[in-house]
Protein backbone atom coordinates (compact mmCIF):
# COMPACT_ATOMS: atom_id res chain seq x y z
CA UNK A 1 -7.49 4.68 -1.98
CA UNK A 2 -9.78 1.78 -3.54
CA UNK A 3 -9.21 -1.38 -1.75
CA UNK A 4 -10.00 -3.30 -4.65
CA UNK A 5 -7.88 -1.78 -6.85
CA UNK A 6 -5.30 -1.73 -4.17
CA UNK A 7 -5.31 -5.16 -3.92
CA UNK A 8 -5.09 -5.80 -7.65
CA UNK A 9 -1.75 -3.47 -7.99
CA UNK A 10 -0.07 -4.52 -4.89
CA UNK A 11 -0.55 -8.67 -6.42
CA UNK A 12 0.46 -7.34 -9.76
CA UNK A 13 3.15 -5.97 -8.13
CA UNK A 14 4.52 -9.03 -5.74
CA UNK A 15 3.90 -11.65 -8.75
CA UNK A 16 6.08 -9.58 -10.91
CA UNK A 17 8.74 -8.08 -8.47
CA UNK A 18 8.43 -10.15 -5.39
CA UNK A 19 12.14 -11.67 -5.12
CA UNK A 20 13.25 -8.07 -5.35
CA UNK A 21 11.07 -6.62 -2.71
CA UNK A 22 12.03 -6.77 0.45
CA UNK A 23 10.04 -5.22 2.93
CA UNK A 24 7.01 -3.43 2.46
CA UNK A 25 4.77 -1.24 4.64
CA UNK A 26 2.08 1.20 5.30
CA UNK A 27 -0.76 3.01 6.49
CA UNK A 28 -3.48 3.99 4.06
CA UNK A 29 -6.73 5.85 3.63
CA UNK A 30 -9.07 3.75 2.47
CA UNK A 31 -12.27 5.29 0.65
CA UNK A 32 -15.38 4.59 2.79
CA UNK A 33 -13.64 3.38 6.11
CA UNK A 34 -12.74 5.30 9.36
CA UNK A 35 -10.28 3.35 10.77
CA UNK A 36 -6.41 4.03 8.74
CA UNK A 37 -5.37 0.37 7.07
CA UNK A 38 -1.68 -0.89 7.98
CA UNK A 39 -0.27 -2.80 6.52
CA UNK A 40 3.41 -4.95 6.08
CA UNK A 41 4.85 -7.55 3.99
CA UNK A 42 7.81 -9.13 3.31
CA UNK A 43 9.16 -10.46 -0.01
CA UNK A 44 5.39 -11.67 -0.96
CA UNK A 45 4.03 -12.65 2.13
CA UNK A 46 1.44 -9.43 2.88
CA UNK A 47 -0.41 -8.93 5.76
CA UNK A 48 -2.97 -6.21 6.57
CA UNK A 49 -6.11 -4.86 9.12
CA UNK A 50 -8.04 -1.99 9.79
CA UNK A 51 -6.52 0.25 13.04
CA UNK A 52 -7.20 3.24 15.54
CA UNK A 53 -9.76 5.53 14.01
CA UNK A 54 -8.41 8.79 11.93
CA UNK A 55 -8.34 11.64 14.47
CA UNK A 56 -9.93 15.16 13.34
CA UNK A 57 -6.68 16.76 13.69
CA UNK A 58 -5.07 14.37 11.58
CA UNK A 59 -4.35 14.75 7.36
CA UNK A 60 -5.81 11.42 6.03
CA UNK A 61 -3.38 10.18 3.38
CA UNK A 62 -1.85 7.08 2.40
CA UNK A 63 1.82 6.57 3.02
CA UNK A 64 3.68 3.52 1.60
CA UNK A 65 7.14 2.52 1.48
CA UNK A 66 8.94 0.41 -0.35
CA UNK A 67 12.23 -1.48 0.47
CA UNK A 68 14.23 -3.89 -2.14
CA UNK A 69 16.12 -3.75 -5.13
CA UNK A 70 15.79 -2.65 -8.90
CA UNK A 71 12.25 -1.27 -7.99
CA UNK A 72 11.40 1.37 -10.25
CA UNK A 73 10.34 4.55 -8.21
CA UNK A 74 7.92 6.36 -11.30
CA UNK A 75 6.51 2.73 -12.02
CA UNK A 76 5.40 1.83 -8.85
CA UNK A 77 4.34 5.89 -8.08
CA UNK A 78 2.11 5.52 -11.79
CA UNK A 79 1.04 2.19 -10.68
CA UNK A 80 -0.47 3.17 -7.39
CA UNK A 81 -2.11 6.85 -8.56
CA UNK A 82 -4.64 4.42 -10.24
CA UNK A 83 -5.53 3.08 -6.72
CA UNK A 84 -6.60 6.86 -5.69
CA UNK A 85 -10.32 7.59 -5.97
């Protein structure tokens, strides 16, 4: 994933659907880095940093969930494939 783009989605997102998002959380594969990202946030408080480096056995892919209310599952899946390099 792009950070920067990350970054712009995920403040889209929590300006825009903050009250209704709960809990969020992840680990992600960042383009360019070794280390995976994780990540967690609640309502729009979002807090992140770099972790253990990706071992050779391991699939690197982002995983992200989601926890709240009225979230739209195809709108946030849309708005995160344009993270994806």
């Amino acid at each position: 994933m792009d950070l920067e783009k990350l970054n712009n989605c995920l403040r889209e997102l929590l300006q825009t659907k903050g009250s209704d998002i709960f809990r969020t959380k992840g680990i992600l594969n960042l383009s360019g880095e070794e280390q995976r990202f994780v990540f967690q946030g609640v309502h729009i408080l979002f807090d992140g940093r770099g972790d253990r480096a990706w071992k050779p056995e391991e699939t690197r892919k982002s995983e992200l969930v989601f926890i709240g209310r009225n979230l739209d599952e195809a709108g946030l899946r849309e708005g995160l494939r344009v993270c994806l390099v």
